[in-house]
C-alpha atoms as a PDB file:
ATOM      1  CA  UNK A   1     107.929  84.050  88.187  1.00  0.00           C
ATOM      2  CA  UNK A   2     106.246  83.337  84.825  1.00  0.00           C
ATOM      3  CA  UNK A   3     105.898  85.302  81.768  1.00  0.00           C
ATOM      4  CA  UNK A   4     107.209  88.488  80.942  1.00  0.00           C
ATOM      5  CA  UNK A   5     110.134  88.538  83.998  1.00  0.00           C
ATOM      6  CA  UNK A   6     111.914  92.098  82.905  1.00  0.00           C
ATOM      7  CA  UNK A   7     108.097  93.678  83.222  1.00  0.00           C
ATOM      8  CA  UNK A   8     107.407  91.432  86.676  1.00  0.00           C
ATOM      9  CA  UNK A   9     111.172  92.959  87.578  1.00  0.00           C
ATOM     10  CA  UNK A  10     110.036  96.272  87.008  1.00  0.00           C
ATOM     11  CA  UNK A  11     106.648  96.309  88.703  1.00  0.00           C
ATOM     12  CA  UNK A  12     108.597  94.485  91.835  1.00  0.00           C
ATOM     13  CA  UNK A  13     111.030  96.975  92.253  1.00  0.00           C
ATOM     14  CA  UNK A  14     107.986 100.090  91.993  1.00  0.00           C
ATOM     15  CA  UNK A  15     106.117  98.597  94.408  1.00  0.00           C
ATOM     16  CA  UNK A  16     109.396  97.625  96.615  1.00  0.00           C
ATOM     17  CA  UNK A  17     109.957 101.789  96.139  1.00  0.00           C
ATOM     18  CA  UNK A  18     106.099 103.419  96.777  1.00  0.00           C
ATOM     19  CA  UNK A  19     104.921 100.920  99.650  1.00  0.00           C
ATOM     20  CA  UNK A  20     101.611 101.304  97.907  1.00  0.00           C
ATOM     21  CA  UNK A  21     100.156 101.487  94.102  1.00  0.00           C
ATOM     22  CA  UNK A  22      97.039 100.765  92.308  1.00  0.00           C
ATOM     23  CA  UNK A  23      96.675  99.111  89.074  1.00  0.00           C
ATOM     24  CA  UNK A  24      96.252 102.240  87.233  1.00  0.00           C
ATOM     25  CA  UNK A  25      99.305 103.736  88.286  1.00  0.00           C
ATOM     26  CA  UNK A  26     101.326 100.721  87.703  1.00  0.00           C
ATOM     27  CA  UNK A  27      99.735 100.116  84.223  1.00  0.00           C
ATOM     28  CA  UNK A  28     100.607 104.048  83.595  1.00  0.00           C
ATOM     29  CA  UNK A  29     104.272 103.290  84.562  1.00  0.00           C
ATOM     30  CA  UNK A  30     104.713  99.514  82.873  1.00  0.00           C
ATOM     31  CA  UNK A  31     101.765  98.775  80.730  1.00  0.00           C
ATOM     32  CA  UNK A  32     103.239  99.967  77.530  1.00  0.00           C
ATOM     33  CA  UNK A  33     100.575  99.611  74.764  1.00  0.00           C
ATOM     34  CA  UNK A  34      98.396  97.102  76.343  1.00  0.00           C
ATOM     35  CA  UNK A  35      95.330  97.561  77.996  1.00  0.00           C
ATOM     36  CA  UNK A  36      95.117  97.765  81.909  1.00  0.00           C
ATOM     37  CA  UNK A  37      93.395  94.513  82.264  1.00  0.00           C
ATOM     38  CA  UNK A  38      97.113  92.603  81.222  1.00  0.00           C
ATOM     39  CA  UNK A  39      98.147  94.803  84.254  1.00  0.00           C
ATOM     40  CA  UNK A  40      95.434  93.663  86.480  1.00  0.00           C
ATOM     41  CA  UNK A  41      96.317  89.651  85.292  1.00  0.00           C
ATOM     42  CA  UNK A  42     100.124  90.555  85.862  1.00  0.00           C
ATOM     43  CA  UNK A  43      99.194  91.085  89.468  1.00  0.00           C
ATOM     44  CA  UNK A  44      96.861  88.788  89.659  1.00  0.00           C
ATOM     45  CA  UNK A  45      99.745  85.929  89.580  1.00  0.00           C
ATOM     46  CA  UNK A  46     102.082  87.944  91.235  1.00  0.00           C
ATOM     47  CA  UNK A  47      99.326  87.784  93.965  1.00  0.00           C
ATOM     48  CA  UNK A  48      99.366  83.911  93.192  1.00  0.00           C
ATOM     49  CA  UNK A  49     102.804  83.699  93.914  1.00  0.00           C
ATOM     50  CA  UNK A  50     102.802  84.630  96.865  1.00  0.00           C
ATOM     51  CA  UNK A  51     104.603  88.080  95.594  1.00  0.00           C
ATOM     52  CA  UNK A  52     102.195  90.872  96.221  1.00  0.00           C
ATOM     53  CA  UNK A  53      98.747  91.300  97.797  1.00  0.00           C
ATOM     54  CA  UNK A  54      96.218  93.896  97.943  1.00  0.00           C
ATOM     55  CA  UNK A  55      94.125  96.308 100.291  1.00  0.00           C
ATOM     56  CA  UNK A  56      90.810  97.828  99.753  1.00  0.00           C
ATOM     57  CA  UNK A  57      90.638 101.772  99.663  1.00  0.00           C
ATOM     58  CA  UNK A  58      87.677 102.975 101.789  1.00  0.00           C
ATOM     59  CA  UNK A  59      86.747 105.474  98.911  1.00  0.00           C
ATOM     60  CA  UNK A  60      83.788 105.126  96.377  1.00  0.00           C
ATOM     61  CA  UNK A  61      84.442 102.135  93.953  1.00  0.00           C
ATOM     62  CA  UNK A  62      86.487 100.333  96.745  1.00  0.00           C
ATOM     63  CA  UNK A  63      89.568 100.727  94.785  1.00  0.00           C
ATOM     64  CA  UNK A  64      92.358  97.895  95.142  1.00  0.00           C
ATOM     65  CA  UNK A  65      95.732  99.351  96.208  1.00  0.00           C
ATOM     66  CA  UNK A  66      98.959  96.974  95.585  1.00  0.00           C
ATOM     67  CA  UNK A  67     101.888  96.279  97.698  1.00  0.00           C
ATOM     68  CA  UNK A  68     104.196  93.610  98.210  1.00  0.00           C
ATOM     69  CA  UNK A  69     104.251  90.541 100.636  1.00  0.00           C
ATOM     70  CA  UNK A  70     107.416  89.683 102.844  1.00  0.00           C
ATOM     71  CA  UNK A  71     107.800  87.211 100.376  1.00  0.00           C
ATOM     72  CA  UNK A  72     107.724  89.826  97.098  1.00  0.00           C
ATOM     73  CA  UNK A  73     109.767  92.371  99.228  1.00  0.00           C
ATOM     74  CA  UNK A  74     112.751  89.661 100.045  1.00  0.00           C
ATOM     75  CA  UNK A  75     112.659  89.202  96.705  1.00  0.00           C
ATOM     76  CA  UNK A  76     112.973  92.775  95.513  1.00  0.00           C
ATOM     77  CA  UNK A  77     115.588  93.832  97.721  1.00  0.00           C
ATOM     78  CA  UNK A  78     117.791  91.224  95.743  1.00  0.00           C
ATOM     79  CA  UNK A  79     117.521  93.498  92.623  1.00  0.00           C
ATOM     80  CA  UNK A  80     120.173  96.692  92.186  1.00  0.00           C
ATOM     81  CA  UNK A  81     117.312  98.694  92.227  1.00  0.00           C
ATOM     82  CA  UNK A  82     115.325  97.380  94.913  1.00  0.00           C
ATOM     83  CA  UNK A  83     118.478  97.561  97.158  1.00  0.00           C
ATOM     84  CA  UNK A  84     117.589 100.167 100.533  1.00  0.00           C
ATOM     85  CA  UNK A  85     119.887  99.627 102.919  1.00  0.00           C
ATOM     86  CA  UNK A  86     118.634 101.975 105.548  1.00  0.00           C
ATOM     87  CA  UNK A  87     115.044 100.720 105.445  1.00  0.00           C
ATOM     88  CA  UNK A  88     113.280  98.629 107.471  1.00  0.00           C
ATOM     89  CA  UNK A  89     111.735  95.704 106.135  1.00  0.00           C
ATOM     90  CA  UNK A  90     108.595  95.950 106.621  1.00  0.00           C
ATOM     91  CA  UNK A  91     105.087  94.623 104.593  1.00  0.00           C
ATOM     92  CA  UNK A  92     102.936  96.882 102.801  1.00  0.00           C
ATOM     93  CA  UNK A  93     100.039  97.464 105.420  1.00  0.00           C
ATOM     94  CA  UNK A  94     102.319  97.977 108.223  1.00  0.00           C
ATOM     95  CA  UNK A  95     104.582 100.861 106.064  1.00  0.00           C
ATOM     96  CA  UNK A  96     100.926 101.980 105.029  1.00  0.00           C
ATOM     97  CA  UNK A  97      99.816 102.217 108.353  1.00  0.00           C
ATOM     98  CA  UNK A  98     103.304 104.047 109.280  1.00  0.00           C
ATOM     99  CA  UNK A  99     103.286 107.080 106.350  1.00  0.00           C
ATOM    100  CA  UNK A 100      99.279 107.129 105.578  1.00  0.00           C
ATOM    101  CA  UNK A 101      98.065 105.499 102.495  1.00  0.00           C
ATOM    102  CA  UNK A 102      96.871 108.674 100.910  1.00  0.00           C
ATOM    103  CA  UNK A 103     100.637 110.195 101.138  1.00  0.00           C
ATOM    104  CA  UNK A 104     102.203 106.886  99.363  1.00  0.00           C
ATOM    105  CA  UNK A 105      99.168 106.780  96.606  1.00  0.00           C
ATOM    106  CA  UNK A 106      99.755 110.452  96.078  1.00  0.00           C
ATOM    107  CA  UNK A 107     103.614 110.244  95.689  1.00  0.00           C
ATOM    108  CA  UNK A 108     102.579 107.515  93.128  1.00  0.00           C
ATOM    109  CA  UNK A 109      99.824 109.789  91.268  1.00  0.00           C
ATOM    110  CA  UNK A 110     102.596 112.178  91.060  1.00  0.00           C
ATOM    111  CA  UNK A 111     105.400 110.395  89.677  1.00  0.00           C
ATOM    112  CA  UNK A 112     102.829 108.572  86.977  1.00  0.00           C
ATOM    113  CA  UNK A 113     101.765 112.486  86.061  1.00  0.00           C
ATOM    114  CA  UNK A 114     105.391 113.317  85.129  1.00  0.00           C
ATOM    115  CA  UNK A 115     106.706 110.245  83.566  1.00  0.00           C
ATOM    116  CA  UNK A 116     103.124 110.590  81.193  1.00  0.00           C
ATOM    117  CA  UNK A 117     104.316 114.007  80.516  1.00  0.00           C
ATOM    118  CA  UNK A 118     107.672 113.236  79.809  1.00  0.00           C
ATOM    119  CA  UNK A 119     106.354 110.568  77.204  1.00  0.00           C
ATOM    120  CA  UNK A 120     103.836 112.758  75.295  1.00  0.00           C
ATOM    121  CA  UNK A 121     106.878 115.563  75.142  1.00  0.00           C
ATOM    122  CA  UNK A 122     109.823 112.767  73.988  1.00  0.00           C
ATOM    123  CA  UNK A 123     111.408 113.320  76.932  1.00  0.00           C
ATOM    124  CA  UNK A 124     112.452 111.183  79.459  1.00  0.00           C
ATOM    125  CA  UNK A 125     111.411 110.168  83.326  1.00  0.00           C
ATOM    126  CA  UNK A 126     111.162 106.428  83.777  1.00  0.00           C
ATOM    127  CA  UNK A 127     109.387 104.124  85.886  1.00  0.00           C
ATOM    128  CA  UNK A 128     112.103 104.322  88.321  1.00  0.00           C
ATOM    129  CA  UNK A 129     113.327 107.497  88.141  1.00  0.00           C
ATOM    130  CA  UNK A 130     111.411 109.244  91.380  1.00  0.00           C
ATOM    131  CA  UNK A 131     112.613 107.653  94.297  1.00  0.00           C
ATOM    132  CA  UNK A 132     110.314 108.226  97.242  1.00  0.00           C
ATOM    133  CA  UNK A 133     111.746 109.099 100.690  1.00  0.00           C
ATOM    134  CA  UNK A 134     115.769 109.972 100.524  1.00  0.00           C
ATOM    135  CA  UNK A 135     117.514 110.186 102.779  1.00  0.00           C
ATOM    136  CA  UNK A 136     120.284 113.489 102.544  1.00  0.00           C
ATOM    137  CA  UNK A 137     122.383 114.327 105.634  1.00  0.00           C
ATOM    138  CA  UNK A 138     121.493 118.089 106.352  1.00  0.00           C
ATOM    139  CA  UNK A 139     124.442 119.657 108.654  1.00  0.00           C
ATOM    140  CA  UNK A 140     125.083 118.506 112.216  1.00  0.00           C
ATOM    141  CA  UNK A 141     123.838 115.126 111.939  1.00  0.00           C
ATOM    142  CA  UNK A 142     120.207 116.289 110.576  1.00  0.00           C
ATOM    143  CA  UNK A 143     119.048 114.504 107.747  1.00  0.00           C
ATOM    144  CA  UNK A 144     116.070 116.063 104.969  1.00  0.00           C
ATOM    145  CA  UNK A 145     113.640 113.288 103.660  1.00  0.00           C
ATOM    146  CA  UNK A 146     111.620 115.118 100.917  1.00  0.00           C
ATOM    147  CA  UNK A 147     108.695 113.023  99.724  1.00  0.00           C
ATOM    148  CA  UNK A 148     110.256 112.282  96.518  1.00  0.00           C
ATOM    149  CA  UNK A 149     113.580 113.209  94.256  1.00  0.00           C
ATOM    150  CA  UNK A 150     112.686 113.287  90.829  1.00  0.00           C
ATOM    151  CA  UNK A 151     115.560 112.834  87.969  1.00  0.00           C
ATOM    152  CA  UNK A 152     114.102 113.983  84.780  1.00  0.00           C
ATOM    153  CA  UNK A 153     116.001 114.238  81.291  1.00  0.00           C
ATOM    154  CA  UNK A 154     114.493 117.344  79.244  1.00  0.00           C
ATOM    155  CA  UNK A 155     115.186 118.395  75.586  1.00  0.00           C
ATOM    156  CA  UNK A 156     115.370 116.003  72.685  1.00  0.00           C
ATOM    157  CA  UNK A 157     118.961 115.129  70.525  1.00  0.00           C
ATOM    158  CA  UNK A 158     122.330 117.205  71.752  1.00  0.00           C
ATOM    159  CA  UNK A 159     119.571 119.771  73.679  1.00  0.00           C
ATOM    160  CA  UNK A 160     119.036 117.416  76.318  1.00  0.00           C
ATOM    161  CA  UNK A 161     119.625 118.197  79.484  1.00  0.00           C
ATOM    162  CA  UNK A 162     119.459 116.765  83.316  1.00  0.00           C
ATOM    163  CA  UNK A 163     116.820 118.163  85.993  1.00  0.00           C
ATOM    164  CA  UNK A 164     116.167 117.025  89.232  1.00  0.00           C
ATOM    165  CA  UNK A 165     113.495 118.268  91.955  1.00  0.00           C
ATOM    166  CA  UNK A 166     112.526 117.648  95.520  1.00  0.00           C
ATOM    167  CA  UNK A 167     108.702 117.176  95.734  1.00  0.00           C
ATOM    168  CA  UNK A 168     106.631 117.494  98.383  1.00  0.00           C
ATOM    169  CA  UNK A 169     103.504 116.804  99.757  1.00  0.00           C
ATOM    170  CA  UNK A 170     101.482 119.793 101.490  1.00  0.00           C
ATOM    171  CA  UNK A 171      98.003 120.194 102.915  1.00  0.00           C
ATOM    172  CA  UNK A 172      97.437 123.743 103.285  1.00  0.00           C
ATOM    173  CA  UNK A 173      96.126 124.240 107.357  1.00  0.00           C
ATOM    174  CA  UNK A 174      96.789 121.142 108.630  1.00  0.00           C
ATOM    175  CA  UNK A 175      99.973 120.652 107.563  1.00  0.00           C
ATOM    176  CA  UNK A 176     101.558 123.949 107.605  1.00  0.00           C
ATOM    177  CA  UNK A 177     104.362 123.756 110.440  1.00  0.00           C
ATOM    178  CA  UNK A 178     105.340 120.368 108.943  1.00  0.00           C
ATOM    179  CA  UNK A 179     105.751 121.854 105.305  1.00  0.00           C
ATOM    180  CA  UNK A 180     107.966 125.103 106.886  1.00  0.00           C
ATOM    181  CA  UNK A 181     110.193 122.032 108.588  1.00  0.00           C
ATOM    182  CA  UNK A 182     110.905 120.328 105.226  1.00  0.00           C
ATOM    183  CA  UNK A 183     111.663 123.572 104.124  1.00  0.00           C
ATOM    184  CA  UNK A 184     113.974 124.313 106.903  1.00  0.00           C
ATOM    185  CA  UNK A 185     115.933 120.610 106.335  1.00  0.00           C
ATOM    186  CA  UNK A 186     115.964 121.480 102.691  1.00  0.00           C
ATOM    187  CA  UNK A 187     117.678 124.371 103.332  1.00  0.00           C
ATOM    188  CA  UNK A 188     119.796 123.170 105.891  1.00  0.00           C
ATOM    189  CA  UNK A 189     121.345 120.841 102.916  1.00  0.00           C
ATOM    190  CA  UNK A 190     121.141 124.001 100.487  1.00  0.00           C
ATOM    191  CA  UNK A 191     123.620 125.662 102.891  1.00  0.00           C
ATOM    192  CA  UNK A 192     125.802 123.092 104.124  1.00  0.00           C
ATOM    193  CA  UNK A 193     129.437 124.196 103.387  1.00  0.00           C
ATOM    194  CA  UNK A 194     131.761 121.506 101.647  1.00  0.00           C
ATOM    195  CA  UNK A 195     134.584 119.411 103.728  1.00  0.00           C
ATOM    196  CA  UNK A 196     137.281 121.908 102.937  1.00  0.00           C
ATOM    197  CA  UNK A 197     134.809 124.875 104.171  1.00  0.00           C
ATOM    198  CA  UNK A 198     134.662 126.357 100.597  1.00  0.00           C
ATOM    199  CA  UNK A 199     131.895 126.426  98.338  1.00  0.00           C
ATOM    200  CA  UNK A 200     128.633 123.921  99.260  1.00  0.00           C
ATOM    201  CA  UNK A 201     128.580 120.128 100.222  1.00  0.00           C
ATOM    202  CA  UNK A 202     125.680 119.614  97.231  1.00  0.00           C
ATOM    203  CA  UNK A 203     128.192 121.083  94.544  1.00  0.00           C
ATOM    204  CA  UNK A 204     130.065 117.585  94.841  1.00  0.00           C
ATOM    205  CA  UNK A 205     126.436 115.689  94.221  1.00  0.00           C
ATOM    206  CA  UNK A 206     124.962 117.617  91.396  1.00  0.00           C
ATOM    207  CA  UNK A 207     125.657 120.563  89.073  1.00  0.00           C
ATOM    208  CA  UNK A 208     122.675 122.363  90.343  1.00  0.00           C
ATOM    209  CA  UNK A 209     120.466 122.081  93.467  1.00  0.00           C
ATOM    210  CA  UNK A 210     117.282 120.527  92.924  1.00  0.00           C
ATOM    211  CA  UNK A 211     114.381 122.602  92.328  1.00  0.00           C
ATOM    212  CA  UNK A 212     112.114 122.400  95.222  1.00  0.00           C
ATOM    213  CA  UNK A 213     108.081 121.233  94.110  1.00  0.00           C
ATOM    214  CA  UNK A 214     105.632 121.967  96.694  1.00  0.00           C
ATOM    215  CA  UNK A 215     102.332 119.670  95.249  1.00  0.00           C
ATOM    216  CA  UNK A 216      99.139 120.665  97.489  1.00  0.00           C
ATOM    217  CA  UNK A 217      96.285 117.869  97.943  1.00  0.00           C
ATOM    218  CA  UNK A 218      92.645 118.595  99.245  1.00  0.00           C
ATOM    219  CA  UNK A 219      93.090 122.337  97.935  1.00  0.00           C
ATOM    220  CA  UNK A 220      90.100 123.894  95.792  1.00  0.00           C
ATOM    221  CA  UNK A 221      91.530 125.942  92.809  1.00  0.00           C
ATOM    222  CA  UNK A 222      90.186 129.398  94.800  1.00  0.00           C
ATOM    223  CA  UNK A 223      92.517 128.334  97.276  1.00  0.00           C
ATOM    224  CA  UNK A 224      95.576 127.821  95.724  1.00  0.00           C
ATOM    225  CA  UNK A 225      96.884 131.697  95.803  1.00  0.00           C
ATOM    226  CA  UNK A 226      96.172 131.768  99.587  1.00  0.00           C
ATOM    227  CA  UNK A 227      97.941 128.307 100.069  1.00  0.00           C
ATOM    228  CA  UNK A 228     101.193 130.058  98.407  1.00  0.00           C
ATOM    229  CA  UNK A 229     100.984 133.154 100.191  1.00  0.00           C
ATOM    230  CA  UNK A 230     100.848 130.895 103.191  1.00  0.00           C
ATOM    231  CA  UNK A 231     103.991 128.927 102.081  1.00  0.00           C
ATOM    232  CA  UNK A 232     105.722 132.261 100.904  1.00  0.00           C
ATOM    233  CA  UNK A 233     105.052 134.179 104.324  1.00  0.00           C
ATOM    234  CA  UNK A 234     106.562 130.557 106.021  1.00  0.00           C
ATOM    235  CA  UNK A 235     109.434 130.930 103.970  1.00  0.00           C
ATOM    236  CA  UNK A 236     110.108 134.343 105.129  1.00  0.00           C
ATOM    237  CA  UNK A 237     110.065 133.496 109.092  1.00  0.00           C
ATOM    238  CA  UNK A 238     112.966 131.390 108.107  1.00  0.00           C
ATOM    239  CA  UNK A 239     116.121 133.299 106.718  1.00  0.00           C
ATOM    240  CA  UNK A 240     116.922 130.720 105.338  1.00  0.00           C
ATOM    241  CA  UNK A 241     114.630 129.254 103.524  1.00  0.00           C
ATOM    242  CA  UNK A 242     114.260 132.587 102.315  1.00  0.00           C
ATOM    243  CA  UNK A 243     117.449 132.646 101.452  1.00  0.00           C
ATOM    244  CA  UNK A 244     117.360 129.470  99.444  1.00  0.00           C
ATOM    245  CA  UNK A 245     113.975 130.306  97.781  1.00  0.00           C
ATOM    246  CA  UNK A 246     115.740 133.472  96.318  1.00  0.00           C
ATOM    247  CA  UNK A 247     118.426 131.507  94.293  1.00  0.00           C
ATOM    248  CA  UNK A 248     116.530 127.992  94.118  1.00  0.00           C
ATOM    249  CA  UNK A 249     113.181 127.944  91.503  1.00  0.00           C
ATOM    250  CA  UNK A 250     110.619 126.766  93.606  1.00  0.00           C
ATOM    251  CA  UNK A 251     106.902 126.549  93.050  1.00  0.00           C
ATOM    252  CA  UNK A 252     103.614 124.931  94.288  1.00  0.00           C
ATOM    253  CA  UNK A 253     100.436 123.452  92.338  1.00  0.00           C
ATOM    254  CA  UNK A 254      97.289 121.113  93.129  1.00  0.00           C
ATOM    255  CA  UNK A 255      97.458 117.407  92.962  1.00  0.00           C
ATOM    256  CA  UNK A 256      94.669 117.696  90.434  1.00  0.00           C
ATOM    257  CA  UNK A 257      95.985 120.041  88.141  1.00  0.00           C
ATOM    258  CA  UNK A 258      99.526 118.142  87.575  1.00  0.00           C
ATOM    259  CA  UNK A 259      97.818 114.888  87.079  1.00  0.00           C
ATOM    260  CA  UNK A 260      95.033 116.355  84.708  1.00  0.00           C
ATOM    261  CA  UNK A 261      97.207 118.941  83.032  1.00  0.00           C
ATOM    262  CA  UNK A 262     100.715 117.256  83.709  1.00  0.00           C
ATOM    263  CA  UNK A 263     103.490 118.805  84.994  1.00  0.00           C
ATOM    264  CA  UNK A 264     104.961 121.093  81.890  1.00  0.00           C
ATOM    265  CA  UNK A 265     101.064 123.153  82.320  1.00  0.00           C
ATOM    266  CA  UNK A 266     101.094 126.499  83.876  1.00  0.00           C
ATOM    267  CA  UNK A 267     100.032 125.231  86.835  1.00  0.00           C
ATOM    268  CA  UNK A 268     103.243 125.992  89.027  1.00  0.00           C
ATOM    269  CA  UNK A 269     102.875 129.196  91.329  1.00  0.00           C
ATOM    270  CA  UNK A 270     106.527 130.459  92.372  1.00  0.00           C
ATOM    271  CA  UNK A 271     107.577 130.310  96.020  1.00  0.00           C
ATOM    272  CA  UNK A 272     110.444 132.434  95.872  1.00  0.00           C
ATOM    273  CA  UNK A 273     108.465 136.184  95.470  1.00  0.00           C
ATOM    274  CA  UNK A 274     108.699 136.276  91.818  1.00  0.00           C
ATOM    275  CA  UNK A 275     105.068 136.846  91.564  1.00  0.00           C
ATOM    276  CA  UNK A 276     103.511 136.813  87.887  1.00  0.00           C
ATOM    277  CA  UNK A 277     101.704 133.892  85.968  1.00  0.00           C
ATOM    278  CA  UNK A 278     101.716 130.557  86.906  1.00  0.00           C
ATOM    279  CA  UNK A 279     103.957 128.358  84.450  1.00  0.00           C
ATOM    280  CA  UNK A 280     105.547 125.080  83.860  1.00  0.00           C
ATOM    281  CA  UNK A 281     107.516 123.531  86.281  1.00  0.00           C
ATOM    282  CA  UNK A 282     110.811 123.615  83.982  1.00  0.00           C
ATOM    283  CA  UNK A 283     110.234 127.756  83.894  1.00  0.00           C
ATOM    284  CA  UNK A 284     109.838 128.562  87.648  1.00  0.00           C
END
């Protein structure tokens, strides 16, 4: 690699991590102060090197999206970062094919929204700080893969302060049963007791349990309240997920709101019954 090799490192080990990403989403993550078209040469000679390649999006505009080559991906899963030992290595358009390219660009769109908002605040979520995909054993040899876990450092000076989240990624109607499984895994590790059968397994892992952010895509704004009622009554079938929901802040909000608004809006509707005003995703 030529040039700037701790910026090619970076936008390696992003696209190693979201399968997919277009050039605006890498140049919101890595392109600092210059303009996007230094991001569009960058992977223009990655593309060169026989590092990364492209597909064409069948929207309007015929959009590029970026992944990386079995060349680029051998080469990523050298770096500490890059490292995913349970993962099958696999190029771009097959894992595309595998999770839906919408549902990789999205977890992209997402993470870009918060680490712009964490910028404009002085606060701090990184380029590599959402990792898409866990894996987290869930009890009994189940395992909970959330679309994303976010690590996000709020506050400024001795105020700062660690949060972490579990996103996911919910069409309202057609993807209803699916979203009330994730729940039900994410629950499942919520509850798991610890090895000596006192207190819970996630205790050891972090100092508090993720908050849980359900982000709906192809939702009109009218249909947001009916899309959390839906996701409230789900909860409620399941004792618990109810359960969990009652202790864990929890919330839901359009795609398009938390990428036009960002993520600290009032755009978050709360899951767990609290009712009243949508808010920030820090005040669920």
């Amino acid at each position: 690699m030529h040039g700037d090799l701790e910026t090619d490192h970076d936008v390696l080990v992003t696209l190693h991590r979201f399968t997919l990403a277009t050039a605006e989403q890498l140049h919101q993550l890595h392109g600092g102060a210059a303009g996007i078209k230094q991001t569009q040469k960058r992977l223009t000679r990655l593309q060169a090197e026989g590092l990364a390649d492209f597909v064409t999006l069948p929207q309007a505009g015929r959009a590029k999206a970026w992944h990386l080559t079995a060349q680029g991906a051998a080469v990523a899963a050298t770096f500490p970062e890059g490292r995913r030992p349970t993962a099958q290595v696999l190029d771009g358009e097959q894992l595309a094919v595998r999770h839906g390219r919408e549902h990789l660009l999205d977890v992209g769109r997402i993470h870009a929204a918060f680490v712009t908002d964490a910028r404009a605040r002085g606060e701090a979520c990184g380029p590599l700080d959402l990792l898409p995909a866990p894996e987290l054993p869930a009890g009994e040899g189940g395992v909970y893969r959330p679309a994303a876990h976010l690590a996000y450092t709020a506050g400024q000076g001795d105020e700062r302060h660690r949060l972490r989240a579990f996103i996911e990624r919910h069409r309202p109607g057609a993807g209803d049963e699916q979203t009330a499984a994730q729940l039900a895994a994410c629950a499942r590790v919520w509850e798991q007791a610890g090895e000596d059968g006192s207190g819970r397994a996630w205790e050891r892992r972090w100092r508090s349990f993720p908050r849980l952010l359900v982000v709906l895509v192809g939702t009109a704004a009218a249909g947001v309240r009916g899309a959390v009622a839906d996701l409230r009554l789900a909860a409620e079938e399941n004792p618990s997920v109810a359960e969990m929901l009652a202790a864990v802040p929890a919330g839901a909000a359009r795609i398009e709101d938390l990428v036009q608004r960002g993520p600290s809006a009032p755009i978050w509707h709360s899951l767990g019954g609290r009712g009243g005003r949508a808010c920030g995703w820090t005040e669920l």
